[in-house]
ModelCIF file with pLDDT and N, C-alpha, C, O atoms, coordinates in Angstrom:
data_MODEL
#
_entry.id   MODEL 
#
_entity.id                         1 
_entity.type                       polymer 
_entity.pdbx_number_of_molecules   1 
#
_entity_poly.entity_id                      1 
_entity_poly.type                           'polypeptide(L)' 
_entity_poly.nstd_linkage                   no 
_entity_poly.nstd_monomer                   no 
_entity_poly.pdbx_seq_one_letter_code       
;(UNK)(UNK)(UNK)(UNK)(UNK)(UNK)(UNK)(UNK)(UNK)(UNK)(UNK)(UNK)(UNK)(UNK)(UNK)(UNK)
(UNK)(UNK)(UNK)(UNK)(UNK)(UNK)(UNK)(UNK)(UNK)(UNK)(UNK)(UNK)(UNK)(UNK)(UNK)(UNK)
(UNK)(UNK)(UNK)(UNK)(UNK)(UNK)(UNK)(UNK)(UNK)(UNK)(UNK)(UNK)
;
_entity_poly.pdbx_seq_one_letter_code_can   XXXXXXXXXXXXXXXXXXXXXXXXXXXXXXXXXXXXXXXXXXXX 
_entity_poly.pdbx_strand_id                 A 
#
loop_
_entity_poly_seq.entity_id 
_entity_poly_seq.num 
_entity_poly_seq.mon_id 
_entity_poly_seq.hetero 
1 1  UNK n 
1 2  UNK n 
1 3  UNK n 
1 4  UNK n 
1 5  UNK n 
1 6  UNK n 
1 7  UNK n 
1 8  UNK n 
1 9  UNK n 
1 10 UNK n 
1 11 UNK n 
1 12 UNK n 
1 13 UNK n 
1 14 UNK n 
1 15 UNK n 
1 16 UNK n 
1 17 UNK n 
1 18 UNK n 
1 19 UNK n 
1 20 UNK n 
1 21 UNK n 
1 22 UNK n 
1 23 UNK n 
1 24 UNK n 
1 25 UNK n 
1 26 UNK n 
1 27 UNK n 
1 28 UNK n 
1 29 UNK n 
1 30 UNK n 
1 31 UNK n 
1 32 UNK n 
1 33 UNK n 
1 34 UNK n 
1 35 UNK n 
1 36 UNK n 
1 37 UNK n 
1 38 UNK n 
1 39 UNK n 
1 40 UNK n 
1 41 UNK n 
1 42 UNK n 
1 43 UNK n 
1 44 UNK n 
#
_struct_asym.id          A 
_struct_asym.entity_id   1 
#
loop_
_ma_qa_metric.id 
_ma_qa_metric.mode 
_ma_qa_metric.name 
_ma_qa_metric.software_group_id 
_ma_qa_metric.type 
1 global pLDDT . pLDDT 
2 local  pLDDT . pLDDT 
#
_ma_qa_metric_global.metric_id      1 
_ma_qa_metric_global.metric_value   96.55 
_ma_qa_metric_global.model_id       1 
_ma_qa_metric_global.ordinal_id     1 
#
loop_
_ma_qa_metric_local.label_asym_id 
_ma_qa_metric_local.label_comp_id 
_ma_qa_metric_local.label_seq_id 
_ma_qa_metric_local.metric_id 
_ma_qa_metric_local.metric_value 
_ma_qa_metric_local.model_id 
_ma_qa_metric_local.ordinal_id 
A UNK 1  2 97.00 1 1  
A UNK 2  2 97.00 1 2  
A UNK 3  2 97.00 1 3  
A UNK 4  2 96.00 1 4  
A UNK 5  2 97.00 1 5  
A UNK 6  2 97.00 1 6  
A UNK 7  2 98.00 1 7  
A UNK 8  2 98.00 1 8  
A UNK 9  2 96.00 1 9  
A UNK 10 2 94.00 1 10 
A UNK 11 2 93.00 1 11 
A UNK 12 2 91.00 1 12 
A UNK 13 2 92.00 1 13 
A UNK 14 2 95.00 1 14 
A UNK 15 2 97.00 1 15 
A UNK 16 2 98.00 1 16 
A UNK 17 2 98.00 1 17 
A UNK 18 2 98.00 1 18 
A UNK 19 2 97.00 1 19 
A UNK 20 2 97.00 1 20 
A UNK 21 2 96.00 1 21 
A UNK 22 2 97.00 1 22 
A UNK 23 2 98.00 1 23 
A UNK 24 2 98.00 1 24 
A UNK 25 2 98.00 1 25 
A UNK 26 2 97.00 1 26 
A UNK 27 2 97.00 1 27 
A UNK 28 2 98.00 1 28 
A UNK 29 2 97.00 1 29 
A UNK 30 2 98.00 1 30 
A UNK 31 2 98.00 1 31 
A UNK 32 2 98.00 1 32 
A UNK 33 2 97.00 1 33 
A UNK 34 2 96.00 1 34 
A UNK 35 2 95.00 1 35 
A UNK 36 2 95.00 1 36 
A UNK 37 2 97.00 1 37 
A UNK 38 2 98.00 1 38 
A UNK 39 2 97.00 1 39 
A UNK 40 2 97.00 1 40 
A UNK 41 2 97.00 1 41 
A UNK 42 2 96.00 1 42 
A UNK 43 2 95.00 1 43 
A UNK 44 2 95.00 1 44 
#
loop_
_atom_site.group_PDB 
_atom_site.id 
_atom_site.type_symbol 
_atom_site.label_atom_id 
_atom_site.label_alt_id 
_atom_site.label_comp_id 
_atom_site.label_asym_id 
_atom_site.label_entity_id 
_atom_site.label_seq_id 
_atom_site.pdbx_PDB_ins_code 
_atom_site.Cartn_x 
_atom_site.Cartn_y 
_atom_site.Cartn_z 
_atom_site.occupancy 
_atom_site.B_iso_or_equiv 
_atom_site.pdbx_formal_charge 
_atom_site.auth_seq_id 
_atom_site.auth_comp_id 
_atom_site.auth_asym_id 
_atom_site.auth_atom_id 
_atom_site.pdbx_PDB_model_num 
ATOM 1   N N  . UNK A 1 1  ? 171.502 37.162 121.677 1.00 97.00 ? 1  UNK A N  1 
ATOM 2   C CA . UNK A 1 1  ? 172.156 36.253 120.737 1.00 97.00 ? 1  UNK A CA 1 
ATOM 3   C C  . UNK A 1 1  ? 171.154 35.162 120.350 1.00 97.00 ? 1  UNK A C  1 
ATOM 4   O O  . UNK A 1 1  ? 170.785 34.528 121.338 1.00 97.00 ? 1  UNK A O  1 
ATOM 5   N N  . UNK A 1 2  ? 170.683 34.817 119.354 1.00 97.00 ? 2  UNK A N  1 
ATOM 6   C CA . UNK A 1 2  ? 169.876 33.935 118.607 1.00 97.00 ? 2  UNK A CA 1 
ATOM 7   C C  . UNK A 1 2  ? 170.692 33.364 117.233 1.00 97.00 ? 2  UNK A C  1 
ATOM 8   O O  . UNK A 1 2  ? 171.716 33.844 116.748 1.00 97.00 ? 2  UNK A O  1 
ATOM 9   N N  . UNK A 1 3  ? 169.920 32.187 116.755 1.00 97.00 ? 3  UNK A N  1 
ATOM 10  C CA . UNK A 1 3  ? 170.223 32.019 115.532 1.00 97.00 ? 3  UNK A CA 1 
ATOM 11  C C  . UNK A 1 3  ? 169.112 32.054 115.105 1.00 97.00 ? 3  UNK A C  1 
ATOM 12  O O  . UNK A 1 3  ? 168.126 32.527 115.669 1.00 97.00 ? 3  UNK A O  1 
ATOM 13  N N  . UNK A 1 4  ? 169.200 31.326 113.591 1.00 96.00 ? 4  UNK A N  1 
ATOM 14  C CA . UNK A 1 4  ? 167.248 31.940 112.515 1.00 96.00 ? 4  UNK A CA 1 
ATOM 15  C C  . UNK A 1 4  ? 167.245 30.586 112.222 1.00 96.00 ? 4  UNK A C  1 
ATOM 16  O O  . UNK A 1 4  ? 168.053 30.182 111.386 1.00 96.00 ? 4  UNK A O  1 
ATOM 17  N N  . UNK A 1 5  ? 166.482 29.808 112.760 1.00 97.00 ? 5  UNK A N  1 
ATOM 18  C CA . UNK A 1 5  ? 166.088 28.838 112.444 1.00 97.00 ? 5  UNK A CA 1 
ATOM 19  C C  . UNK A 1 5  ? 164.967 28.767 111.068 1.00 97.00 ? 5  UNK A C  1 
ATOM 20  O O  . UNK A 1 5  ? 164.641 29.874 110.638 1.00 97.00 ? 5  UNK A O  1 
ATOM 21  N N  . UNK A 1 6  ? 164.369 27.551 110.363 1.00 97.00 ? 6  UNK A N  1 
ATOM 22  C CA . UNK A 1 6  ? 163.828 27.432 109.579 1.00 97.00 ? 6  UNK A CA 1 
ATOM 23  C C  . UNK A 1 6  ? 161.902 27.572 110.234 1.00 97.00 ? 6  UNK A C  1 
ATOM 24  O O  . UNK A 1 6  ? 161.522 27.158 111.330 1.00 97.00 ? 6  UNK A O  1 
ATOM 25  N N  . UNK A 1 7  ? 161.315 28.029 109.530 1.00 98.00 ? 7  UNK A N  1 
ATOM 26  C CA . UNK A 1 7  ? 159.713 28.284 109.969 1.00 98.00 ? 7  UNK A CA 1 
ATOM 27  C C  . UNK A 1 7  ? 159.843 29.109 111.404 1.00 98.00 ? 7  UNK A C  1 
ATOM 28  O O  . UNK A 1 7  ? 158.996 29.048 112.296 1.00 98.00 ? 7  UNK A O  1 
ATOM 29  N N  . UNK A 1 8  ? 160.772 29.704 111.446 1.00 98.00 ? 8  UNK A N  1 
ATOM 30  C CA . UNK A 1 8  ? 160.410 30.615 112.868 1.00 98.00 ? 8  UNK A CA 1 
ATOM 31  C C  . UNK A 1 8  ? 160.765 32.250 112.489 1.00 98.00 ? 8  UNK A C  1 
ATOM 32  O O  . UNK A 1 8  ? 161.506 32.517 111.543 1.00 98.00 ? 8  UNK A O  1 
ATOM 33  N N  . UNK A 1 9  ? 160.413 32.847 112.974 1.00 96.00 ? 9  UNK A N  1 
ATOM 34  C CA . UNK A 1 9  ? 160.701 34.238 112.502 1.00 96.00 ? 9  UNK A CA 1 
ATOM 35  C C  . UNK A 1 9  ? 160.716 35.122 114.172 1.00 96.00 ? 9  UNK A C  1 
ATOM 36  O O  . UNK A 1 9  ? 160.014 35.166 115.182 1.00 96.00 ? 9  UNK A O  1 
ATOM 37  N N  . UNK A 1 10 ? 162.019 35.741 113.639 1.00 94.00 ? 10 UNK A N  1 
ATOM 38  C CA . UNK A 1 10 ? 162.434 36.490 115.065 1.00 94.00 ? 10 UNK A CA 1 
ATOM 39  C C  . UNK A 1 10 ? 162.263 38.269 114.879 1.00 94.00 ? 10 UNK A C  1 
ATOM 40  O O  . UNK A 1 10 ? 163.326 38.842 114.643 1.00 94.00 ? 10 UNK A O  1 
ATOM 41  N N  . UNK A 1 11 ? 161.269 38.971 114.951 1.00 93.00 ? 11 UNK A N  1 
ATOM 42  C CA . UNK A 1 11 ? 160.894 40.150 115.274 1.00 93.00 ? 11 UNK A CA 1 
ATOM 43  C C  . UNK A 1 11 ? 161.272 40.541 116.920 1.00 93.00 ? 11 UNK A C  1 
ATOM 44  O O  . UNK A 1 11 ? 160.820 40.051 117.956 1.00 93.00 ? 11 UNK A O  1 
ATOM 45  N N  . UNK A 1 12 ? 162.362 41.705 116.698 1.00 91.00 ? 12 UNK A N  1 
ATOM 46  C CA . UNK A 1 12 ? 162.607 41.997 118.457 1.00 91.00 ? 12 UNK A CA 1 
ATOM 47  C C  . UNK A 1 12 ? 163.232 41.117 119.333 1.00 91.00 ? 12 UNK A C  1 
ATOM 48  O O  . UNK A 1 12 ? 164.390 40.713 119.224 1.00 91.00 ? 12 UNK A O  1 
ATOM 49  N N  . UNK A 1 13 ? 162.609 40.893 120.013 1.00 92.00 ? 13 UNK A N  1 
ATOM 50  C CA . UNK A 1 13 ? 162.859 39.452 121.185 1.00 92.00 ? 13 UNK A CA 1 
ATOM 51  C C  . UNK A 1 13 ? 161.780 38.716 120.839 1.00 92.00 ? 13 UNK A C  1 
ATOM 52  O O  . UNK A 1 13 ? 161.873 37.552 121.228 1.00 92.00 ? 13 UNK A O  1 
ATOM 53  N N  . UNK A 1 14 ? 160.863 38.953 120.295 1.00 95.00 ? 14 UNK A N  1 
ATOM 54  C CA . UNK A 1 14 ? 159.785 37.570 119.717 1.00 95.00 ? 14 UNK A CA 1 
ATOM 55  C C  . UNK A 1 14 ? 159.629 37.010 118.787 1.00 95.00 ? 14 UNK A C  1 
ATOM 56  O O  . UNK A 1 14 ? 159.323 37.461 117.683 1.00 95.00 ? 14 UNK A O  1 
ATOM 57  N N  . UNK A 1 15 ? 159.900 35.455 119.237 1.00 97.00 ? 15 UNK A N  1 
ATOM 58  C CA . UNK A 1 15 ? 160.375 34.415 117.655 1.00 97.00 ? 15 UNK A CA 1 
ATOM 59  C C  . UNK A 1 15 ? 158.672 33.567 118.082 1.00 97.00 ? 15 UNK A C  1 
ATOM 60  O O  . UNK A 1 15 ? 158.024 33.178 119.053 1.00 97.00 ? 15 UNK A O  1 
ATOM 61  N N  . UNK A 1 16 ? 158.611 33.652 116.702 1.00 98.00 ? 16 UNK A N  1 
ATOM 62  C CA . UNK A 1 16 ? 157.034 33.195 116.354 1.00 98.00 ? 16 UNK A CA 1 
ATOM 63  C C  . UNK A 1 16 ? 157.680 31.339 114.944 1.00 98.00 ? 16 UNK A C  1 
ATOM 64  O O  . UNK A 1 16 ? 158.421 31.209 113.969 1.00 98.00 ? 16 UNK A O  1 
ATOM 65  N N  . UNK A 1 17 ? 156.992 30.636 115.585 1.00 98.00 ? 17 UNK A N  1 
ATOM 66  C CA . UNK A 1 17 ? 156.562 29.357 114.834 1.00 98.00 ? 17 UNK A CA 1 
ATOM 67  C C  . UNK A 1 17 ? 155.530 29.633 113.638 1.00 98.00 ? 17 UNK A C  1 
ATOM 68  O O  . UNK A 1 17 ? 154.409 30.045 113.938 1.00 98.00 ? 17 UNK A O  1 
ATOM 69  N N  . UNK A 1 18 ? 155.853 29.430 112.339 1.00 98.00 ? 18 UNK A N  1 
ATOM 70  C CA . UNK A 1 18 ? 154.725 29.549 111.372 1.00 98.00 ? 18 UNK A CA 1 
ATOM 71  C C  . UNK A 1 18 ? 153.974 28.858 112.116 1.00 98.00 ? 18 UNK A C  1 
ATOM 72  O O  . UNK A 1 18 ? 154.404 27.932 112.804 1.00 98.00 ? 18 UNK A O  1 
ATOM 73  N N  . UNK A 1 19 ? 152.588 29.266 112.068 1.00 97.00 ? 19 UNK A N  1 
ATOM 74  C CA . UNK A 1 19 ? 151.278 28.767 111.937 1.00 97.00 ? 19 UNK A CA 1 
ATOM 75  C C  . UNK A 1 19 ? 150.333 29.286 110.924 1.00 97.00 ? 19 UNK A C  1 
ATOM 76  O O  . UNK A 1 19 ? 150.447 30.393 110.398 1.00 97.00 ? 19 UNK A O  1 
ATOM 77  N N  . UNK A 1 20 ? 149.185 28.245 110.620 1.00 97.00 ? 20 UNK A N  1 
ATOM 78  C CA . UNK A 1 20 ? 148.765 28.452 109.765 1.00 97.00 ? 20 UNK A CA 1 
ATOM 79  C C  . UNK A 1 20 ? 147.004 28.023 110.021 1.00 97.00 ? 20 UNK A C  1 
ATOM 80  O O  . UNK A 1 20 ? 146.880 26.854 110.386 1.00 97.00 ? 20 UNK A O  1 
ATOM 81  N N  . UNK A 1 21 ? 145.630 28.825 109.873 1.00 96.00 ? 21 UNK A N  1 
ATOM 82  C CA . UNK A 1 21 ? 144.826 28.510 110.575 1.00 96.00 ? 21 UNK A CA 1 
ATOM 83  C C  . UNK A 1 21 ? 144.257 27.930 111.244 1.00 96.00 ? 21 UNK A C  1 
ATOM 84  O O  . UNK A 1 21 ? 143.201 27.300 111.191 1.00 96.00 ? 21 UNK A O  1 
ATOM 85  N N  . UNK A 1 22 ? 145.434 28.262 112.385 1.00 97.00 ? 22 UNK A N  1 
ATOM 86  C CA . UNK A 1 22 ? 145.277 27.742 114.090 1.00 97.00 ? 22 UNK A CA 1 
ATOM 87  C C  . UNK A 1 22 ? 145.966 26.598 113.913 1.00 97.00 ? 22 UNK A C  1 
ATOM 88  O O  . UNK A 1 22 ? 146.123 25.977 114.964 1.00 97.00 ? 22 UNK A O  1 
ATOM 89  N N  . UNK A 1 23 ? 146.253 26.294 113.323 1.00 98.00 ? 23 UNK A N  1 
ATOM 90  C CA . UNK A 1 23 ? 147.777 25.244 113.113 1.00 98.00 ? 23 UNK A CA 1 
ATOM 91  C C  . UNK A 1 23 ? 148.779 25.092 112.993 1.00 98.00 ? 23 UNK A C  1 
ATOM 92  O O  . UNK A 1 23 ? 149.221 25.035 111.845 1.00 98.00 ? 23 UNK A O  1 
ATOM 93  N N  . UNK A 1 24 ? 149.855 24.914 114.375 1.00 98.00 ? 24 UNK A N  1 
ATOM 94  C CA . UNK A 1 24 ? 151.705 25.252 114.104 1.00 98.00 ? 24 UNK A CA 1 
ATOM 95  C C  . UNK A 1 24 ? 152.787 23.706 113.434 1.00 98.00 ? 24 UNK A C  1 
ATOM 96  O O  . UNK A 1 24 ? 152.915 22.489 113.561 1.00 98.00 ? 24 UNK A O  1 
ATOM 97  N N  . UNK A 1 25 ? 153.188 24.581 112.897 1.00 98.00 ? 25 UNK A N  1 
ATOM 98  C CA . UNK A 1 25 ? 153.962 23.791 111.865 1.00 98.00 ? 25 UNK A CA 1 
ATOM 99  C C  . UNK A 1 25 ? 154.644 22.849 113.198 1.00 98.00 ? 25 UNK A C  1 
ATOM 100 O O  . UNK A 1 25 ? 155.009 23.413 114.229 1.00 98.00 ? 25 UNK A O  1 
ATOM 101 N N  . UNK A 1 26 ? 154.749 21.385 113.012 1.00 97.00 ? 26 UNK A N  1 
ATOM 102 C CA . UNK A 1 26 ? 155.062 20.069 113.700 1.00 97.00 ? 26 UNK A CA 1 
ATOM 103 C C  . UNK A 1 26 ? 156.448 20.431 113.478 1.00 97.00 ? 26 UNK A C  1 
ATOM 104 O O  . UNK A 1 26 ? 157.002 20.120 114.533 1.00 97.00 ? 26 UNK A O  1 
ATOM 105 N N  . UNK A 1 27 ? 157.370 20.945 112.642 1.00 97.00 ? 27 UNK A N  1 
ATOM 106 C CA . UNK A 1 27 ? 158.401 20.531 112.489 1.00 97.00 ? 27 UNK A CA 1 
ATOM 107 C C  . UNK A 1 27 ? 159.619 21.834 112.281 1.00 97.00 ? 27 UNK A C  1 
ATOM 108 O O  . UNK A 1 27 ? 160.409 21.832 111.337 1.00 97.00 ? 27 UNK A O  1 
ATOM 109 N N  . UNK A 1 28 ? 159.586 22.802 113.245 1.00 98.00 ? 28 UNK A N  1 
ATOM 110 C CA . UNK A 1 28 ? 160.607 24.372 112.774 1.00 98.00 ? 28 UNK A CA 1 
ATOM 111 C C  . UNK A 1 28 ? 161.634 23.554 113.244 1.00 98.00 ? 28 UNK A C  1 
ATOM 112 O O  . UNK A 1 28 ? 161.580 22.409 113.691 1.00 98.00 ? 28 UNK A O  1 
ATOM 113 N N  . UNK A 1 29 ? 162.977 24.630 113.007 1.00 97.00 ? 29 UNK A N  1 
ATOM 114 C CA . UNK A 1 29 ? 164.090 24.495 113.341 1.00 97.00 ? 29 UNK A CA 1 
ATOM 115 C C  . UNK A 1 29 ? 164.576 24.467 114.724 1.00 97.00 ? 29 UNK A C  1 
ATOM 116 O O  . UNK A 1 29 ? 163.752 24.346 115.631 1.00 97.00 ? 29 UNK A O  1 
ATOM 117 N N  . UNK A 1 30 ? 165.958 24.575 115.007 1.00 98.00 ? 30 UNK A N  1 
ATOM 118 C CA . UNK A 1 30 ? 165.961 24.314 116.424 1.00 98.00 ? 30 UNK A CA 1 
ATOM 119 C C  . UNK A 1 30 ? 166.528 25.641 117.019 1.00 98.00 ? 30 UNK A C  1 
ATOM 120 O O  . UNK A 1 30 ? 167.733 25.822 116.848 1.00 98.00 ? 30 UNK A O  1 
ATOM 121 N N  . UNK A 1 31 ? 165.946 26.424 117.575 1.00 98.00 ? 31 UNK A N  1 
ATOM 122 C CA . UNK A 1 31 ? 165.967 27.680 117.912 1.00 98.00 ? 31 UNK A CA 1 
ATOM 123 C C  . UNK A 1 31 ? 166.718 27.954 119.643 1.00 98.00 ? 31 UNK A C  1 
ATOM 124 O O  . UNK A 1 31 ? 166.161 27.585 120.677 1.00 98.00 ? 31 UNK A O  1 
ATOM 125 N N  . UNK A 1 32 ? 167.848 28.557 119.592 1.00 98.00 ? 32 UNK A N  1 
ATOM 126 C CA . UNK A 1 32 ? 168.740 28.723 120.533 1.00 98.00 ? 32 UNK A CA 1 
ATOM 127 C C  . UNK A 1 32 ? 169.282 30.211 120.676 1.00 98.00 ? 32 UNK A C  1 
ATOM 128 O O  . UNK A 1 32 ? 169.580 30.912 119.708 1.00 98.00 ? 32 UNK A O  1 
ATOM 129 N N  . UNK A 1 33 ? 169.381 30.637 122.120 1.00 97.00 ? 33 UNK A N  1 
ATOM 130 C CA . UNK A 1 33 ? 169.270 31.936 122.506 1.00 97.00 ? 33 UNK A CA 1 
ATOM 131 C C  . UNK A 1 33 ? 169.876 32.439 123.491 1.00 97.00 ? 33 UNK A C  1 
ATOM 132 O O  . UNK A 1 33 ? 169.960 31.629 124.414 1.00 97.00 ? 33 UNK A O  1 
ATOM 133 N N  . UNK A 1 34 ? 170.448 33.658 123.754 1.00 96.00 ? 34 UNK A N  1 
ATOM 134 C CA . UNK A 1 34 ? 170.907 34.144 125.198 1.00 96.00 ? 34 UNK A CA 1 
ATOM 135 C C  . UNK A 1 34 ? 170.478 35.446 125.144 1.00 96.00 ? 34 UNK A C  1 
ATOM 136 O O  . UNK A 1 34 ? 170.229 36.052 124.102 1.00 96.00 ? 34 UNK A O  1 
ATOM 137 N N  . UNK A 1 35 ? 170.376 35.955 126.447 1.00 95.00 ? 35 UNK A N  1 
ATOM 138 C CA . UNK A 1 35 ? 170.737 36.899 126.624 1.00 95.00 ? 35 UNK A CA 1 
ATOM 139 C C  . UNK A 1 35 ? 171.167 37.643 128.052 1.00 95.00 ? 35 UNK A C  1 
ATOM 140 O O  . UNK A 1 35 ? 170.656 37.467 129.158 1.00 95.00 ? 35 UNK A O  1 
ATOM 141 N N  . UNK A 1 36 ? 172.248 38.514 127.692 1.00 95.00 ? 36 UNK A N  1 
ATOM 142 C CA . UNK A 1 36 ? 173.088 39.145 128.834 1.00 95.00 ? 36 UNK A CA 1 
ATOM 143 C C  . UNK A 1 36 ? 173.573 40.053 128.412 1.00 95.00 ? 36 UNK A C  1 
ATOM 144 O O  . UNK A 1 36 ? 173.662 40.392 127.232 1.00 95.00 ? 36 UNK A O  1 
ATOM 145 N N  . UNK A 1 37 ? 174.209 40.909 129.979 1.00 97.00 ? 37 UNK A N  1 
ATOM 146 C CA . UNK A 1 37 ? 174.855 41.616 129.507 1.00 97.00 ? 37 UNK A CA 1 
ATOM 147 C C  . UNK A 1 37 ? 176.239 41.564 129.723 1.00 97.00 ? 37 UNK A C  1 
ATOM 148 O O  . UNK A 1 37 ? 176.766 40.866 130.590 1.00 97.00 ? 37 UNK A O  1 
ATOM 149 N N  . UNK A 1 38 ? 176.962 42.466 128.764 1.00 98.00 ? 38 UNK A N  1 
ATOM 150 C CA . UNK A 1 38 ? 178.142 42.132 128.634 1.00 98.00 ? 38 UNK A CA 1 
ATOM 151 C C  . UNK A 1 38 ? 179.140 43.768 128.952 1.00 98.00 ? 38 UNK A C  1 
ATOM 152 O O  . UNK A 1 38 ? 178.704 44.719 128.303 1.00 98.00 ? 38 UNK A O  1 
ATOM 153 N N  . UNK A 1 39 ? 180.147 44.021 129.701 1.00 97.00 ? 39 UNK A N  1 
ATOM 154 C CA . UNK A 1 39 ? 180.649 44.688 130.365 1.00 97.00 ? 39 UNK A CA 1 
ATOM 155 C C  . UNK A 1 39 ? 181.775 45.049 129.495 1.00 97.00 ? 39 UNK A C  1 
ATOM 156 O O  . UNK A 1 39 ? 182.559 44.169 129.140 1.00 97.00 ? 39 UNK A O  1 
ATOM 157 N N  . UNK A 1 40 ? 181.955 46.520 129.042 1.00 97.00 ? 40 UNK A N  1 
ATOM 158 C CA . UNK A 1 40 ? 183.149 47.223 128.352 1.00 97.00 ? 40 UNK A CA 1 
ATOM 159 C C  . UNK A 1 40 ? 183.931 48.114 128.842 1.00 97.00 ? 40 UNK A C  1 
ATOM 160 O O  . UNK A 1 40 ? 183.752 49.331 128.805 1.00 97.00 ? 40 UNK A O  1 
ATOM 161 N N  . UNK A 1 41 ? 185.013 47.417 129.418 1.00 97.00 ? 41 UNK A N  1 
ATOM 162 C CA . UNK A 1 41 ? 185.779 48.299 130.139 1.00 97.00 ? 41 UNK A CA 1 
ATOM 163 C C  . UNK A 1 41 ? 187.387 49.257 129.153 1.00 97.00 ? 41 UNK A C  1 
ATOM 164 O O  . UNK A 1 41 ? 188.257 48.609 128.571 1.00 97.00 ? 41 UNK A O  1 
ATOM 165 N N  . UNK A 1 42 ? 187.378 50.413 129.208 1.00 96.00 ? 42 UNK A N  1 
ATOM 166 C CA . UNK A 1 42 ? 188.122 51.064 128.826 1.00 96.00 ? 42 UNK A CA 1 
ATOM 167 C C  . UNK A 1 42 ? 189.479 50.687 128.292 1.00 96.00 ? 42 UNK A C  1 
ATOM 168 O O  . UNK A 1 42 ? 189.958 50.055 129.234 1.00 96.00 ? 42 UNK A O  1 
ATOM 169 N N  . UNK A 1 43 ? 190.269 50.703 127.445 1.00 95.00 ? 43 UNK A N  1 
ATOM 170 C CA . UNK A 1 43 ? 191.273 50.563 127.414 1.00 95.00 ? 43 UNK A CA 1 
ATOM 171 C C  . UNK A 1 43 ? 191.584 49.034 127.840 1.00 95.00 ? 43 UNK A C  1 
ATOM 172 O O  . UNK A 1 43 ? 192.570 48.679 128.487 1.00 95.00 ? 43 UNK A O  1 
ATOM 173 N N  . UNK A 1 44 ? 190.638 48.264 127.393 1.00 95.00 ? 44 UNK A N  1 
ATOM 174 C CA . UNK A 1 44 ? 190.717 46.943 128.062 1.00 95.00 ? 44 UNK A CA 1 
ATOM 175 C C  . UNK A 1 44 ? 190.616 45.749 127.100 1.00 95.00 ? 44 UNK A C  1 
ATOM 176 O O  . UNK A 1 44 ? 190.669 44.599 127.536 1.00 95.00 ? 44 UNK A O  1 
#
């Protein structure tokens, strides 16, 4: 579970900060995350 923050980009499980030659942007969004697992029981 993620959200898409602004200047970050989420490929897979890896969220990358624009940067820009060798320089990361001072100011992305605010990037928040889980992960688990979650249990599906039958008829339930």
């Amino acid at each position: 579970i993620y959200n898409t923050p602004d200047k970050i980009t989420i490929n897979g499980t890896i969220a990358t900060v624009n940067t820009e030659n060798s320089i990361i942007d001072v100011s992305p969004g605010w990037l928040f995350s889980s992960l688990l697992d979650i249990k599906f029981v039958a008829d339930t």
